[in-house]
C-alpha atoms as a PDB file:
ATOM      1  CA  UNK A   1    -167.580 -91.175  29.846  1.00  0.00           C
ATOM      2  CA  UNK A   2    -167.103 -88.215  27.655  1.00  0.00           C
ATOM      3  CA  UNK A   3    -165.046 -86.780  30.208  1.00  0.00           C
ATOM      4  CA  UNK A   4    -161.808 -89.152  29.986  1.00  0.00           C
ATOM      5  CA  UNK A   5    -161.449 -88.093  26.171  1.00  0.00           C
ATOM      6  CA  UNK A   6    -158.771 -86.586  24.956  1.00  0.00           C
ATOM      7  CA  UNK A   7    -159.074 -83.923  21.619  1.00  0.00           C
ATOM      8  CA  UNK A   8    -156.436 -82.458  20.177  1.00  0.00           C
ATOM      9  CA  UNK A   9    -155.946 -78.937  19.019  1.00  0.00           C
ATOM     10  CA  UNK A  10    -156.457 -79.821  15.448  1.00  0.00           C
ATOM     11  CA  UNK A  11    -159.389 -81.858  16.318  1.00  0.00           C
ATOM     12  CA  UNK A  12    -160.726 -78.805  18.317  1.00  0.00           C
ATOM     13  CA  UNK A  13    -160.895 -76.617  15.508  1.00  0.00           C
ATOM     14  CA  UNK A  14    -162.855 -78.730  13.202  1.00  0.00           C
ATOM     15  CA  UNK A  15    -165.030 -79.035  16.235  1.00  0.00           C
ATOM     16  CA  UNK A  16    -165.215 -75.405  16.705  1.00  0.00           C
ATOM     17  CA  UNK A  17    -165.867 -74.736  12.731  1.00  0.00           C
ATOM     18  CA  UNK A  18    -168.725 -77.541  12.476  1.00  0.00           C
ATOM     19  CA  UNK A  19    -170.276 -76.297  15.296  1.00  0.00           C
ATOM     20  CA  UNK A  20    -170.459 -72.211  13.467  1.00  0.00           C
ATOM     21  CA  UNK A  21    -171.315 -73.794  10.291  1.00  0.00           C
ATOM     22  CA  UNK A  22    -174.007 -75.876  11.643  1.00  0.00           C
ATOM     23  CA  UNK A  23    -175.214 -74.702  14.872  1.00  0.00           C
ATOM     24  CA  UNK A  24    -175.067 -78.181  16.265  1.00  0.00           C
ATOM     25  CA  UNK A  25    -173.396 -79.141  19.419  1.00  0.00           C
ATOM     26  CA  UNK A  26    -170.274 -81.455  18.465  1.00  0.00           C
ATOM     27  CA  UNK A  27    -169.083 -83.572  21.959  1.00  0.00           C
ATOM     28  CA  UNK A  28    -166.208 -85.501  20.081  1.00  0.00           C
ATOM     29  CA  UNK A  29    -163.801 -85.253  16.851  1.00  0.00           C
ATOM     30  CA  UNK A  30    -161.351 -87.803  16.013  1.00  0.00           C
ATOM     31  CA  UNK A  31    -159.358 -87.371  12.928  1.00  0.00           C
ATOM     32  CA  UNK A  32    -158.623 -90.784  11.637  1.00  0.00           C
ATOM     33  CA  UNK A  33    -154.632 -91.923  10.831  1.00  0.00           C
ATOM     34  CA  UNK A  34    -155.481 -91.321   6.921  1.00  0.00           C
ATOM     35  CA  UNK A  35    -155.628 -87.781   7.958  1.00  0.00           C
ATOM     36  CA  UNK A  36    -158.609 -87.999   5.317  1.00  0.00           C
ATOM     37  CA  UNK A  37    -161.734 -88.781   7.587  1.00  0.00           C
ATOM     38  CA  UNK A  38    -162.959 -86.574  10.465  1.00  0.00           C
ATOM     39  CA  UNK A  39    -165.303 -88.373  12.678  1.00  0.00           C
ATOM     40  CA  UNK A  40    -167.854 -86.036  14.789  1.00  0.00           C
ATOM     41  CA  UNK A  41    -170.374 -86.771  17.689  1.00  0.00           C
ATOM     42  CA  UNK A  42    -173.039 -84.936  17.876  1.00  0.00           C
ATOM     43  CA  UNK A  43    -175.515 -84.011  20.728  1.00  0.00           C
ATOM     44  CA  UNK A  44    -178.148 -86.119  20.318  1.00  0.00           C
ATOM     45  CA  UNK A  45    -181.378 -85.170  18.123  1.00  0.00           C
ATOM     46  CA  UNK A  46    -178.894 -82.878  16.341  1.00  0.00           C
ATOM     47  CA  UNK A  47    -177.682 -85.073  13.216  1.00  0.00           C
ATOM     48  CA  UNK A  48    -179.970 -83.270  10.643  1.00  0.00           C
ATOM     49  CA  UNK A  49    -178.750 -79.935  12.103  1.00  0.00           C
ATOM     50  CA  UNK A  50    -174.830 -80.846  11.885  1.00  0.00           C
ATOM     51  CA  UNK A  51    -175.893 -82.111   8.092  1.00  0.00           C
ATOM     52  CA  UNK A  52    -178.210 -79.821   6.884  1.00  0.00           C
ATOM     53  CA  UNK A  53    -180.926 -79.887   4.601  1.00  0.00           C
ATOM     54  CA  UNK A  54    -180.150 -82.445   1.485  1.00  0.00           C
ATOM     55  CA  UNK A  55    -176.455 -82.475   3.055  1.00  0.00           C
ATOM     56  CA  UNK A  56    -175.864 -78.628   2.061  1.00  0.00           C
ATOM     57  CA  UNK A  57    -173.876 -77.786   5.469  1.00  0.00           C
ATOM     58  CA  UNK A  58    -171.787 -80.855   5.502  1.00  0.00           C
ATOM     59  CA  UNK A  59    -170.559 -80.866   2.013  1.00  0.00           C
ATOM     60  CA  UNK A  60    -169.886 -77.380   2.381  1.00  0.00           C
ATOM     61  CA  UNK A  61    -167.618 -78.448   5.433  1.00  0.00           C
ATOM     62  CA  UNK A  62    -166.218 -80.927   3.303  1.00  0.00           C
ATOM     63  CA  UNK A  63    -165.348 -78.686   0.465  1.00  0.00           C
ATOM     64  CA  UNK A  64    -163.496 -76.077   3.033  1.00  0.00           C
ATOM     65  CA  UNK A  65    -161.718 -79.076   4.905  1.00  0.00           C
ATOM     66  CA  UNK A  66    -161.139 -81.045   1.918  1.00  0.00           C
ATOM     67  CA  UNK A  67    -161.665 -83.998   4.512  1.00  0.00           C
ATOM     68  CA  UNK A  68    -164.438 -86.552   4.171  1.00  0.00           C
ATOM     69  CA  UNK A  69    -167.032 -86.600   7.411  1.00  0.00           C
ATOM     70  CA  UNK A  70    -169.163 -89.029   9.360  1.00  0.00           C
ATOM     71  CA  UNK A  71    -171.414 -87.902  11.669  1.00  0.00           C
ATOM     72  CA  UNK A  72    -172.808 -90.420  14.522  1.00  0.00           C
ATOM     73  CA  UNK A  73    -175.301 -88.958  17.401  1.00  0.00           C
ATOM     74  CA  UNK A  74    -173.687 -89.479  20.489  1.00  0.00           C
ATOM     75  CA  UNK A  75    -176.185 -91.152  22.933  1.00  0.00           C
ATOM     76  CA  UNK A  76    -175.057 -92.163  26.885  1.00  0.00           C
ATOM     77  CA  UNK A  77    -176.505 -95.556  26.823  1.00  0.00           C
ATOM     78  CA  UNK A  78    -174.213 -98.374  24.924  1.00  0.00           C
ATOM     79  CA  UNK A  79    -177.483-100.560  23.663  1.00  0.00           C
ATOM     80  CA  UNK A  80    -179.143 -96.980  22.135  1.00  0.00           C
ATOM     81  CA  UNK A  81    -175.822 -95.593  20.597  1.00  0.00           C
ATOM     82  CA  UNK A  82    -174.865 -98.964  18.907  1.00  0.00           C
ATOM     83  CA  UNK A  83    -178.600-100.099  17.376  1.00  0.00           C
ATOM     84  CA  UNK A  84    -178.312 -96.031  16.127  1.00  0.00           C
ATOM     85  CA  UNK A  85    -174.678 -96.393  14.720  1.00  0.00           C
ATOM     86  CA  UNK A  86    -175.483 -99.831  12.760  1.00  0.00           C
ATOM     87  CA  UNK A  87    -178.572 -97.542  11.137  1.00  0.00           C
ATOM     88  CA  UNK A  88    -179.399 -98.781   8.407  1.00  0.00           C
ATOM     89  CA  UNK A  89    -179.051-101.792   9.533  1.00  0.00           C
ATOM     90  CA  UNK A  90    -182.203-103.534  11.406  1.00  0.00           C
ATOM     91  CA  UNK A  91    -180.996-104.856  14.949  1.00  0.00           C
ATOM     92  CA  UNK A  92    -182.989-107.556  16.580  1.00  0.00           C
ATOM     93  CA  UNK A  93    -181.282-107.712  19.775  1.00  0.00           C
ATOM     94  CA  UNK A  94    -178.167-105.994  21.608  1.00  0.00           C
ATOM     95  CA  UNK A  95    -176.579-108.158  24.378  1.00  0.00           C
ATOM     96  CA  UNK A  96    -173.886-106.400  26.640  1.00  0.00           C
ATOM     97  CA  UNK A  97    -171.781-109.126  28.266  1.00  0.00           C
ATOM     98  CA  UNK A  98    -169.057-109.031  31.081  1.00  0.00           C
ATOM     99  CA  UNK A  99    -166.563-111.933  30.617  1.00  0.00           C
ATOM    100  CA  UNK A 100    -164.724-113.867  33.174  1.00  0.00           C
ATOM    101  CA  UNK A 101    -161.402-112.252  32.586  1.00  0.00           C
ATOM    102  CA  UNK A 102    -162.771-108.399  32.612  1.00  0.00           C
ATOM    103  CA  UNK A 103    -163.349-107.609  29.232  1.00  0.00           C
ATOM    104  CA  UNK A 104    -167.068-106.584  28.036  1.00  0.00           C
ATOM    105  CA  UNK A 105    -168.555-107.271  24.809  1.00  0.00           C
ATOM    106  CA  UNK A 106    -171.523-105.858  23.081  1.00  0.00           C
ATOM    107  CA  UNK A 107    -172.677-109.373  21.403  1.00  0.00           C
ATOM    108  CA  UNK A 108    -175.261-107.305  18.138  1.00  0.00           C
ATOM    109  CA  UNK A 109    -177.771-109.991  16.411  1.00  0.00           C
ATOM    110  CA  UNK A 110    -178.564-108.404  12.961  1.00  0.00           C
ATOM    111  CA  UNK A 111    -181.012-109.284  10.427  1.00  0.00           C
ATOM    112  CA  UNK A 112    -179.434-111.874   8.045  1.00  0.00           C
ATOM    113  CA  UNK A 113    -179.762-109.271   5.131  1.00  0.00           C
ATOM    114  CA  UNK A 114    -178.282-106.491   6.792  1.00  0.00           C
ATOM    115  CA  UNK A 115    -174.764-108.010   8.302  1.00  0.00           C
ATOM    116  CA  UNK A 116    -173.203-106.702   5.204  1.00  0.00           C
ATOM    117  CA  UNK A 117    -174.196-103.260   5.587  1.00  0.00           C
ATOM    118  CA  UNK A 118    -173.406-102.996   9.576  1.00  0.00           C
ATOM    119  CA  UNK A 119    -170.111-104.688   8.729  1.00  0.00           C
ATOM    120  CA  UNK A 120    -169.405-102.475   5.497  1.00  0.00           C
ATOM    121  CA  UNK A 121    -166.905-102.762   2.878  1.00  0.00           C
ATOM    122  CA  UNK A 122    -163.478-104.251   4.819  1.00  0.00           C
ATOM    123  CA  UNK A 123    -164.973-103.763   8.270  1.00  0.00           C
ATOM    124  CA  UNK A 124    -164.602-100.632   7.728  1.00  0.00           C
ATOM    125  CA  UNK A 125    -168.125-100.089   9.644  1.00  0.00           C
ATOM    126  CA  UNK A 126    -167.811-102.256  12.370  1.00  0.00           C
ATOM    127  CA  UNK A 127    -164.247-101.005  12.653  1.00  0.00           C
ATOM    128  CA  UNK A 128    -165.249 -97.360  13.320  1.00  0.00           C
ATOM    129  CA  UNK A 129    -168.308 -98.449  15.831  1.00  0.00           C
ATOM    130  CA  UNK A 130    -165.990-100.321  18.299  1.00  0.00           C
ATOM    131  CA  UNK A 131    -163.700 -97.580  18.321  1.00  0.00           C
ATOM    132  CA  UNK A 132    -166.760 -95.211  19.251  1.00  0.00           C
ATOM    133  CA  UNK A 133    -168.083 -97.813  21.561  1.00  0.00           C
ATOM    134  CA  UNK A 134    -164.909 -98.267  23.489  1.00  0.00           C
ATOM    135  CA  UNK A 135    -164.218 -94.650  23.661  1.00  0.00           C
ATOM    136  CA  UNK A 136    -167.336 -93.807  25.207  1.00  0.00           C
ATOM    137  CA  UNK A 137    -168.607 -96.850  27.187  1.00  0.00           C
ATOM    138  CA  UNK A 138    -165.207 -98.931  27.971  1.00  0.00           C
ATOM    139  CA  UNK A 139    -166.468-101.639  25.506  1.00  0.00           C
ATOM    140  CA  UNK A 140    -163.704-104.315  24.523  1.00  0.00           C
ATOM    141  CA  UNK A 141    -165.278-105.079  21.336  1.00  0.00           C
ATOM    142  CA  UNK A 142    -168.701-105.783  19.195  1.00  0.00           C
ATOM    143  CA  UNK A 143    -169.625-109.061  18.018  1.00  0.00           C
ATOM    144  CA  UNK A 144    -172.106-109.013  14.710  1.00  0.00           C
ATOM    145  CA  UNK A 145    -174.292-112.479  14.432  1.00  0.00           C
END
């Protein structure tokens, strides 16, 4: 699905200067419509590489961009990729669902504890993980029970 994404030039460089920083691969960059958040994927198993040891590479990043970062590991399966994103948040069960009228829905049962922390302050969580999750796997939205 990676292959239908569109980056930007801007978005390319920050992808280009992670990746020399780091040494991880990056496979996406979106910079949010603040203009203050850059969101990377990452190949996966390569998290700790993109963020270095006690955060030392991407705080450096930070500091050059003067751009606050979130790093998610970009997996090809929906289920994997969403129970990862929601870390660390403990998911009992991921449902993916086609509906009648086309759309498909990833319906996420949480631990009762943990809803607040995969839905984060003003959906702000949630928010970001549909994005991802329609980007990369067509999905309409995410449902947290």
């Amino acid at each position: 699905m990676l292959s239908n994404i569109k980056i930007t030039e801007n978005e390319m460089r920050y992808m280009a200067l992670l990746e020399n920083m780091t040494g991880a691969t990056i496979v996406d960059c979106i910079i949010e419509e603040d203009d203050e958040t850059v969101i990377f994927a990452v190949k996966k198993g390569e998290v700790g590489l993109a963020v270095g040891k006690g955060g030392e590479k991407i705080n450096r990043f930070r500091r050059m961009t003067n751009k606050q970062v979130e790093i998610y590991e970009y997996i090809d399966d929906a289920e994997r990729f969403i129970r990862n994103a929601l870390k660390p948040a403990k998911v009992k069960e991921i449902r993916l669902v086609d509906r009648v009228g086309g759309d498909r829905i990833a319906m996420v049962n949480v631990e009762t504890k943990d809803k607040g922390i995969a839905i984060g302050r003003n959906g702000e969580n949630i928010k970001k993980i549909r994005f991802l999750a329609q980007r990369y796997f067509g999905l309409d939205t995410i449902v947290i029970n």
